[in-house]
Protein backbone atom coordinates (compact mmCIF):
# COMPACT_ATOMS: atom_id res chain seq x y z
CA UNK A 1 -25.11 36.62 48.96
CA UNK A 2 -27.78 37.86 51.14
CA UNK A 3 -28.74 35.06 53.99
CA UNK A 4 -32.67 35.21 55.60
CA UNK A 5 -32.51 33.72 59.08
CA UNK A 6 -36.05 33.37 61.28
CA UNK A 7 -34.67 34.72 64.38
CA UNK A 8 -37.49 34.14 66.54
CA UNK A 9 -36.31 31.21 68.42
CA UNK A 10 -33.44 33.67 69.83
CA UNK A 11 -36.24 36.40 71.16
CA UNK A 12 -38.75 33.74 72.63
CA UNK A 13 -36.25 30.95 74.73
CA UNK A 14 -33.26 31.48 76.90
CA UNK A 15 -32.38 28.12 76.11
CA UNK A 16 -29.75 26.73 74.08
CA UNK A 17 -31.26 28.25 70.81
CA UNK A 18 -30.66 31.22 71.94
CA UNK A 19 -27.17 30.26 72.45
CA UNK A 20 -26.59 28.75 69.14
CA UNK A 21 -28.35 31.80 67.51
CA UNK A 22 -26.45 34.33 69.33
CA UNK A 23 -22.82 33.06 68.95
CA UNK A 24 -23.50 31.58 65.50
CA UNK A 25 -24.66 34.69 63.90
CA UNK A 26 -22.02 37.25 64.75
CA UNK A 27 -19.51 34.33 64.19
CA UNK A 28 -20.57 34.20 60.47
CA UNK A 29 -21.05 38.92 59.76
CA UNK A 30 -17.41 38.60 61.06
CA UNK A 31 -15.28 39.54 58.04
CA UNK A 32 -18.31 38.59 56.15
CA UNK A 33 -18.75 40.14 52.10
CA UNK A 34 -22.88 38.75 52.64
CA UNK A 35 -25.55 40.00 54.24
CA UNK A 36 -27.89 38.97 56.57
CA UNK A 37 -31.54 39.82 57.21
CA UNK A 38 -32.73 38.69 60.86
CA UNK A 39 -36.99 38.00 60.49
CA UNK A 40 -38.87 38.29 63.66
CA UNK A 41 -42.45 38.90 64.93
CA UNK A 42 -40.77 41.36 67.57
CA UNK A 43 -37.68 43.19 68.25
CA UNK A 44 -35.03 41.75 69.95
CA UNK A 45 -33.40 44.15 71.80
CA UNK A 46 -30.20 43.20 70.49
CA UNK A 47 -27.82 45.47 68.80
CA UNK A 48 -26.59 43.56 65.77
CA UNK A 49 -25.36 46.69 63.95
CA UNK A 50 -22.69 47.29 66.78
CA UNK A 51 -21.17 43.29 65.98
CA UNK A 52 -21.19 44.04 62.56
CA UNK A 53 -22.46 46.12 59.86
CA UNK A 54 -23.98 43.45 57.13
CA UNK A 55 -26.85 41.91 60.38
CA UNK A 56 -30.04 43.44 59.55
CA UNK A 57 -32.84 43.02 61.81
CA UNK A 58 -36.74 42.94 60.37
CA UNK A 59 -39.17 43.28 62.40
CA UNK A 60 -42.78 42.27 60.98
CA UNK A 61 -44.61 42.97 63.55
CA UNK A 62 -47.87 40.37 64.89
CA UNK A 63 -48.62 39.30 68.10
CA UNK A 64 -48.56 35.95 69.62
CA UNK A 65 -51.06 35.23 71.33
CA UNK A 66 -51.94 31.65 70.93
CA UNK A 67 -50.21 28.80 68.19
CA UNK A 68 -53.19 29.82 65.96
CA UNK A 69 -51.33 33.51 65.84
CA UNK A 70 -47.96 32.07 65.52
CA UNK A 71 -48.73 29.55 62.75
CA UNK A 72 -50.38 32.51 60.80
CA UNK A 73 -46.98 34.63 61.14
CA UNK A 74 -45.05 31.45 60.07
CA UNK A 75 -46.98 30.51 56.86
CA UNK A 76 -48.41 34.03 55.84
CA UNK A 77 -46.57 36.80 56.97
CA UNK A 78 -42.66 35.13 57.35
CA UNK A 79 -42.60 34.37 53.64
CA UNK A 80 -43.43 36.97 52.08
CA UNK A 81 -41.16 39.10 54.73
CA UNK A 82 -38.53 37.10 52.99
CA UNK A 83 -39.87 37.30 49.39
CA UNK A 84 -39.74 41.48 49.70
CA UNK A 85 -36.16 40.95 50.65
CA UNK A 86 -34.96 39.20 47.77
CA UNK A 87 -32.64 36.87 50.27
CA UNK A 88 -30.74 34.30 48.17
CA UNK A 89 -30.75 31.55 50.60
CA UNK A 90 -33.43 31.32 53.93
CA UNK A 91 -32.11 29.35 57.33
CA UNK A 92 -35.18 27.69 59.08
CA UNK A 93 -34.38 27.48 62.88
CA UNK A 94 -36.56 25.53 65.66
CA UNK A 95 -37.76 22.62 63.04
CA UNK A 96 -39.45 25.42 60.34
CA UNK A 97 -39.26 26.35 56.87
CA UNK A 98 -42.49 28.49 55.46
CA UNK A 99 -43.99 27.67 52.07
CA UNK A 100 -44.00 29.79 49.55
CA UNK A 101 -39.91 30.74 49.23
CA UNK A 102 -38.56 31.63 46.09
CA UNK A 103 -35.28 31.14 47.43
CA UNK A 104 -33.17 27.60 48.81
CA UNK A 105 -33.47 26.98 52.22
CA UNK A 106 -31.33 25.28 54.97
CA UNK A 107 -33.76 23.50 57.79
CA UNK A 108 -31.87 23.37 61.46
CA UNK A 109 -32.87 20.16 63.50
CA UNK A 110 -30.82 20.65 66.84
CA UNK A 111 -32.26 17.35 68.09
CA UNK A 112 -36.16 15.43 67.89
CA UNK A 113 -35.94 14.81 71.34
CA UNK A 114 -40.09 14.74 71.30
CA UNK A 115 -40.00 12.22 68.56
CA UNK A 116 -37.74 10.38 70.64
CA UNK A 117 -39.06 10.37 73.96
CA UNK A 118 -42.62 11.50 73.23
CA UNK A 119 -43.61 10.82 76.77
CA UNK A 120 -41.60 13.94 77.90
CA UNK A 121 -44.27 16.64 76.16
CA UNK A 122 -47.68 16.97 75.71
CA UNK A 123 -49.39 15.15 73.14
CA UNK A 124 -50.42 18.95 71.63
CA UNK A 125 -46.79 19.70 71.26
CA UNK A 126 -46.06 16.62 69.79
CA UNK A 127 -48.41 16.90 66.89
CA UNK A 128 -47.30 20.71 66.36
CA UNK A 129 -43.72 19.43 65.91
CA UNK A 130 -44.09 16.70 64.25
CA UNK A 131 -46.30 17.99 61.90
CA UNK A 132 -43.45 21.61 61.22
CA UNK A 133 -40.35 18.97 61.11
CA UNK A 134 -42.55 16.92 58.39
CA UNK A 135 -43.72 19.46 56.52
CA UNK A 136 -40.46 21.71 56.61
CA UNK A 137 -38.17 18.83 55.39
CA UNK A 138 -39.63 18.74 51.62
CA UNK A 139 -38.89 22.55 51.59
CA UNK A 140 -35.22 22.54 52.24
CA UNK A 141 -32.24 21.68 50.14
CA UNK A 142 -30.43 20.94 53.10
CA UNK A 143 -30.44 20.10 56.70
CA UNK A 144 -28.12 20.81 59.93
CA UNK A 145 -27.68 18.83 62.48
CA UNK A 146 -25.35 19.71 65.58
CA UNK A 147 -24.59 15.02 65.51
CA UNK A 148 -24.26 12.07 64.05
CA UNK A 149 -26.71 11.22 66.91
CA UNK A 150 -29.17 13.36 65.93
CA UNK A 151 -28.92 13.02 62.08
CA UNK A 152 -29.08 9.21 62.24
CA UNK A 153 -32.48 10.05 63.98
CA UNK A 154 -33.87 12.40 61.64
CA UNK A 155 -33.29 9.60 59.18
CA UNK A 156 -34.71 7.11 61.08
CA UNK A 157 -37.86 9.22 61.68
CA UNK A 158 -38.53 10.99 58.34
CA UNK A 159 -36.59 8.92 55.66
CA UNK A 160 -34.17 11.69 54.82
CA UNK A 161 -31.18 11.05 52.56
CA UNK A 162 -28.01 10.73 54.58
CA UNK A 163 -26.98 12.97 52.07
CA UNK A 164 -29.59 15.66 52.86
CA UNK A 165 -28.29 16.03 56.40
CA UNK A 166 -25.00 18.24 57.07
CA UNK A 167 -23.60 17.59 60.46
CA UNK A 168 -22.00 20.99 62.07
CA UNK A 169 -21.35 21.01 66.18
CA UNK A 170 -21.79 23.61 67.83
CA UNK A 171 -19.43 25.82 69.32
CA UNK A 172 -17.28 27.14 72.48
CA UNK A 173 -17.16 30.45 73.56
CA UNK A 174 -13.67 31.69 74.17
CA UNK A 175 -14.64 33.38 77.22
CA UNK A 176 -15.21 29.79 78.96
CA UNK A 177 -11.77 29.24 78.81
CA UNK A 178 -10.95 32.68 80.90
CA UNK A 179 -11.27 32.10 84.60
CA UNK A 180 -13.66 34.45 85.91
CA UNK A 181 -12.49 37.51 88.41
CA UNK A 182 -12.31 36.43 92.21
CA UNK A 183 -14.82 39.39 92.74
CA UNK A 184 -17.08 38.18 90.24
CA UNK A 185 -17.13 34.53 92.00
CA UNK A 186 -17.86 36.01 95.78
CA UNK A 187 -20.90 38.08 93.94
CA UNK A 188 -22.17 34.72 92.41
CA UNK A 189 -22.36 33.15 95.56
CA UNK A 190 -23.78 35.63 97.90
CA UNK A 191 -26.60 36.36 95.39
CA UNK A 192 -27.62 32.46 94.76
CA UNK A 193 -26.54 31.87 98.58
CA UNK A 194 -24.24 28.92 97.71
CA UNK A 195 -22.08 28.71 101.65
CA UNK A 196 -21.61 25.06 100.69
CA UNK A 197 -19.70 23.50 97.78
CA UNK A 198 -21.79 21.86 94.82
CA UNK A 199 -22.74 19.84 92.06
CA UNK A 200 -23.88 21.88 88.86
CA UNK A 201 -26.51 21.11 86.54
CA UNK A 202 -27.58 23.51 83.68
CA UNK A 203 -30.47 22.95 81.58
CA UNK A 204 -34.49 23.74 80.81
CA UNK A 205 -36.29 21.84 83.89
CA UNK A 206 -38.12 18.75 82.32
CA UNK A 207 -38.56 15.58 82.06
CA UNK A 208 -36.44 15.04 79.04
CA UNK A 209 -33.53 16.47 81.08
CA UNK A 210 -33.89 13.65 83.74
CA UNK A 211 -33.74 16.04 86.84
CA UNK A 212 -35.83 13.68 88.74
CA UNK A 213 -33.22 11.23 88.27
CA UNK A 214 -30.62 13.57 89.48
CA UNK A 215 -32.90 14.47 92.53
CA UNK A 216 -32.76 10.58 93.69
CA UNK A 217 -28.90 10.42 93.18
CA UNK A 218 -28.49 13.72 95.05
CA UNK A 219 -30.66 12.58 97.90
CA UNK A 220 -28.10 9.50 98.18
CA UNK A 221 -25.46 10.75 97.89
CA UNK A 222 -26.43 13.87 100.94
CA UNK A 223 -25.58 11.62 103.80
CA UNK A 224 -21.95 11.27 102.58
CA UNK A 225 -21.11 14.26 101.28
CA UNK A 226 -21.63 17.98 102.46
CA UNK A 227 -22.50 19.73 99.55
CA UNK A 228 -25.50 20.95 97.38
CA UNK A 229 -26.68 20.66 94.54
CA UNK A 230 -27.25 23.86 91.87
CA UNK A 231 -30.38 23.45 88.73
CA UNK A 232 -29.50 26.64 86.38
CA UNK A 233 -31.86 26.72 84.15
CA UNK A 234 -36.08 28.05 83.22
CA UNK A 235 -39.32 25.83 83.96
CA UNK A 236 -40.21 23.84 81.61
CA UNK A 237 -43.33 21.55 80.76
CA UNK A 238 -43.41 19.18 83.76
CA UNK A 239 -41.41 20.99 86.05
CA UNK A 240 -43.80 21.09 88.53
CA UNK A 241 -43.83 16.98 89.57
CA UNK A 242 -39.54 17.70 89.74
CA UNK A 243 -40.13 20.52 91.74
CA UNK A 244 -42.64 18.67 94.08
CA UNK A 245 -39.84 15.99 94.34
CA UNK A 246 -37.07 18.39 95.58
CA UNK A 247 -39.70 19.54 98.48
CA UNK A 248 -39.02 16.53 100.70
CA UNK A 249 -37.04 17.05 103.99
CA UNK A 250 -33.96 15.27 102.69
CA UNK A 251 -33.60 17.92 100.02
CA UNK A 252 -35.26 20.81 100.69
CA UNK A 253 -32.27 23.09 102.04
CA UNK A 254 -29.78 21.08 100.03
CA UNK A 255 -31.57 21.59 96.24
CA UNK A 256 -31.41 25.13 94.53
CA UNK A 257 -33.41 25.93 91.58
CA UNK A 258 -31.78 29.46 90.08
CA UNK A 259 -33.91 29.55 87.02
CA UNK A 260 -32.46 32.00 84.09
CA UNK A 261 -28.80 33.28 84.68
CA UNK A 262 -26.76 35.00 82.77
CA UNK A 263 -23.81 34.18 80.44
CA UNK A 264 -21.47 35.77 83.14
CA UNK A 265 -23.32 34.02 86.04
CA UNK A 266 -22.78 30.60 84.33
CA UNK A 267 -19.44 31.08 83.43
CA UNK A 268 -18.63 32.09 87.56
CA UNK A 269 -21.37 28.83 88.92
CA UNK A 270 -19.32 26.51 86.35
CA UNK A 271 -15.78 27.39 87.53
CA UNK A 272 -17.24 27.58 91.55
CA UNK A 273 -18.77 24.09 91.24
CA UNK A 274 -16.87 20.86 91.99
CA UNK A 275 -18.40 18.65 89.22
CA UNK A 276 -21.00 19.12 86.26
CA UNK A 277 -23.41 16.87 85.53
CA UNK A 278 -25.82 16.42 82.76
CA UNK A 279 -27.56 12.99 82.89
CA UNK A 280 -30.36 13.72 80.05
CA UNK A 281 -32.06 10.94 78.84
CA UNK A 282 -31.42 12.53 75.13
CA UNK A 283 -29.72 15.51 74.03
CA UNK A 284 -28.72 16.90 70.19
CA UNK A 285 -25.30 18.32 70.73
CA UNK A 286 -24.83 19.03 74.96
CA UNK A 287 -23.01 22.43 74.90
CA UNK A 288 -23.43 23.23 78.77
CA UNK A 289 -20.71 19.76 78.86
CA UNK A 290 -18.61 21.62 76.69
CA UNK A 291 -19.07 25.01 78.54
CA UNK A 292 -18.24 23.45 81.69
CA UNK A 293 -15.35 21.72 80.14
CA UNK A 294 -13.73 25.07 78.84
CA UNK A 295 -14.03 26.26 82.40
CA UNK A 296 -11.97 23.04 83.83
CA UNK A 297 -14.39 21.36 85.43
CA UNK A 298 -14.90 17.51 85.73
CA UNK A 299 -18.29 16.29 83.94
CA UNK A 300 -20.42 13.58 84.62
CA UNK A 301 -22.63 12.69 81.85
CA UNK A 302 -25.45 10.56 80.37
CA UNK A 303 -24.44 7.10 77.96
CA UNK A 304 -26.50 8.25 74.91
CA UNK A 305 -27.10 9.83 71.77
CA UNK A 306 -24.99 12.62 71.44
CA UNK A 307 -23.30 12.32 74.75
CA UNK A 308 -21.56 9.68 73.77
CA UNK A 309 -20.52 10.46 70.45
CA UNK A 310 -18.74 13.97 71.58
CA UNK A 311 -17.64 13.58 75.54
CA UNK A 312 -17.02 9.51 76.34
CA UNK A 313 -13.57 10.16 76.26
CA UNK A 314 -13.40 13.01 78.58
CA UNK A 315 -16.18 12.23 81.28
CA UNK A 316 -17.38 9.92 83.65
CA UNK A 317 -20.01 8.45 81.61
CA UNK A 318 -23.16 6.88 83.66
CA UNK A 319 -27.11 5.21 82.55
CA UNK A 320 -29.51 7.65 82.43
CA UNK A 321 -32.19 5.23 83.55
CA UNK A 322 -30.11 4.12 86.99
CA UNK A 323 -30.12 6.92 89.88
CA UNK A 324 -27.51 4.62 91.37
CA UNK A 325 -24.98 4.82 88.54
CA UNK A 326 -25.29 9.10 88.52
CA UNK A 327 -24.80 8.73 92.02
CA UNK A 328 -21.66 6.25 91.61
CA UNK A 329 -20.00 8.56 88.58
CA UNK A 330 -21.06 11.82 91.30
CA UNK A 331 -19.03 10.04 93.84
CA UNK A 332 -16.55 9.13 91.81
CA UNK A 333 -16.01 12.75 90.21
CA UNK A 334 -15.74 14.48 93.93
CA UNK A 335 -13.64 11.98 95.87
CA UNK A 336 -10.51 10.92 93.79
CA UNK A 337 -8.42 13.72 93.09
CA UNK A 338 -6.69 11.83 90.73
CA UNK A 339 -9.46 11.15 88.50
CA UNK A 340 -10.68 14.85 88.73
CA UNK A 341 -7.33 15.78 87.21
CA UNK A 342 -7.56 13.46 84.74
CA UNK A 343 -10.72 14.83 83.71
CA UNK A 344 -10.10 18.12 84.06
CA UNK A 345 -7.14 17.91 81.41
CA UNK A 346 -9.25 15.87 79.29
CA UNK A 347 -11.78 18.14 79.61
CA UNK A 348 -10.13 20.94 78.77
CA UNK A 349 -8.33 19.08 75.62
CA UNK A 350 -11.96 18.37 74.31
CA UNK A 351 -13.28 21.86 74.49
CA UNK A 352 -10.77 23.15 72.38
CA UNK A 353 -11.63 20.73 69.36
CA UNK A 354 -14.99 23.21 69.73
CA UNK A 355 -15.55 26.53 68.22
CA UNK A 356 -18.06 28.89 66.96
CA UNK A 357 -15.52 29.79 63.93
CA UNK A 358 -15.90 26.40 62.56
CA UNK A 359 -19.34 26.47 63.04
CA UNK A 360 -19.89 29.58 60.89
CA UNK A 361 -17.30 28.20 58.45
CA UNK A 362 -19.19 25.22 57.92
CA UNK A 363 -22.69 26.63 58.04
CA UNK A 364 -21.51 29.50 55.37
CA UNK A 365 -20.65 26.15 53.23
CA UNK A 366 -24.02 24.88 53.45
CA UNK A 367 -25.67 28.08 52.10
CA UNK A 368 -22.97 28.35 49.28
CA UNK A 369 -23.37 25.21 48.23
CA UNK A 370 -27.54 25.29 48.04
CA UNK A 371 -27.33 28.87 46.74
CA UNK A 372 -25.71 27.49 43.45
């Protein structure tokens, strides 16, 4: 079978996409008899002959300089990059599938966080994904979705069949669960000048992520505690208001904003911080919880959508909404032990249910089964 992935997502955001895309892929070329052709507008750098043999990157190139160029690459020049390649089955990432396929296609929905909380992006981004997901959804023979969370919203917001919808989590890399080399820690901290113990929170900086609400429970919890507080993660639209916020005396010298990191980086600030927290007012799967999980480290987390449904049972679960109640699971994460080792284990226990093998197992299912 030869498999068409649209790659782009991978080249253009450090985010979680690129994540997904980058352990997902290799995961499934491993021992694989199919081949896969990797579309993008631009070359990624990336070196997917040295993982495995059968990833074939195609590069069609067209530059991006405004939607208006991007849309045109999407709907013209994507398809019939994929038509000339005879694929058998095309994977749609970021919301899109193009018209004009010959072949079935698989449509990945990681979450509609701007359908859900359309407040948290501009109404010119809303329209642009609203419009992809509702236009892409007729195209595909089958959708994934990293939750139950998330699928039960894509039905709720586009009237998909349950049975359209294919629920695969995402993964754990097994080199979260390898604590880092004491070297490698000391370098962490003297580059991001961390002298002080701290809290941990990794993720795009935006509304949706509720770092504002983290701010306020940081700024109360400062007085009783000696320690900082660590954002890992790239601007975002709205950062600027959160950023603002994090200027004020209280929090100035306490607050550090690290922007992009790398995979080893992360994997050293997760194991150096005392607790994680991700108190995001939405989220499709939440795989820096996970990450920080593999790396034994107590998690505080947000009471909702997808959240709930994978780490209730391992974290201290708080309300989004209330400052106080991040503040209250903060305090209770970094002051009884016991509690932290109960989490901890728990923790640990729930990132191993994760893995990128199963992913790839599961996603390889989808396109055999639409392929037929």
């Amino acid at each position: 079978m030869k498999i068409g992935i649209d790659i782009r997502p991978f080249i253009f955001s450090k985010a979680g996409i690129h994540t997904y895309l980058s352990c997902l892929i290799p995961e499934m070329a491993k021992n694989s008899p199919h081949e896969f052709m990797l579309f993008t507008s631009s070359a990624s750098r990336f070196d997917w002959k040295e993982i495995a043999p059968r990833l074939h990157e195609r590069v069609w190139r067209f530059p991006h300089y405004s939607q208006a160029f991007e849309r045109f690459w999407q709907e013209y020049i994507l398809p019939r990059a994929v038509r000339s390649s005879s694929v058998d089955v095309f994977h749609g990432l970021r919301f899109f599938v193009p018209r004009g396929l010959i072949c079935p296609a698989v449509l990945d929905i990681q979450d509609v966080g701007f359908k859900k909380f359309p407040a948290h992006v501009t109404p010119g981004a809303f329209n642009y994904f609203d419009k992809m997901v509702r236009d892409s959804i007729p195209r595909a023979q089958k959708i994934i979705s990293p939750s139950v969370s998330t699928r039960q919203d894509i039905i709720e917001f586009y009237n998909v069949s349950p049975a359209q919808i294919a629920v695969i989590p995402e993964g754990v890399g097994r080199e979260f669960f390898i604590n880092p080399q004491e070297e490698s820690l000391c370098v962490v901290r003297e580059k991001f000048s961390l002298k002080r113990g701290f809290i941990l929170f990794v993720g795009t900086v935006q509304p949706r992520k509720n770092v504002g609400g983290l701010l306020e429970a940081f700024k109360a919890l400062s007085a009783r505690f000696d320690i900082d507080l660590v954002i890992a993660g790239e601007w975002g639209w709205g950062y600027e208001e959160i950023l603002e916020q994090a200027e004020t005396k209280e929090l100035k010298a306490r607050v550090h904003f690290l922007q992009y990191v790398s995979a080893e980086e992360l994997r050293c600030l997760y194991n150096l911080c005392e607790v994680f927290v991700l108190p995001s007012f939405y989220e499709g799967f939440g795989l820096p919880v996970s990450e920080a999980m593999a790396c034994g480290t107590p998690t505080v987390v947000a009471n909702n959508s997808s959240l709930k449904e994978f780490f209730s049972d391992a974290s201290i679960m708080v309300e989004a909404h209330e400052p106080d109640s991040i503040a209250d699971g903060i305090r209770r994460a970094l002051s009884d032990s016991a509690l932290r080792q109960e989490l901890i284990n728990k923790g640990l226990r729930k990132a191993e249910s994760f893995s990128w093998e199963e992913t790839a197992r599961k996603t390889l299912a989808v396109y055999t089964e639409v392929a037929k």
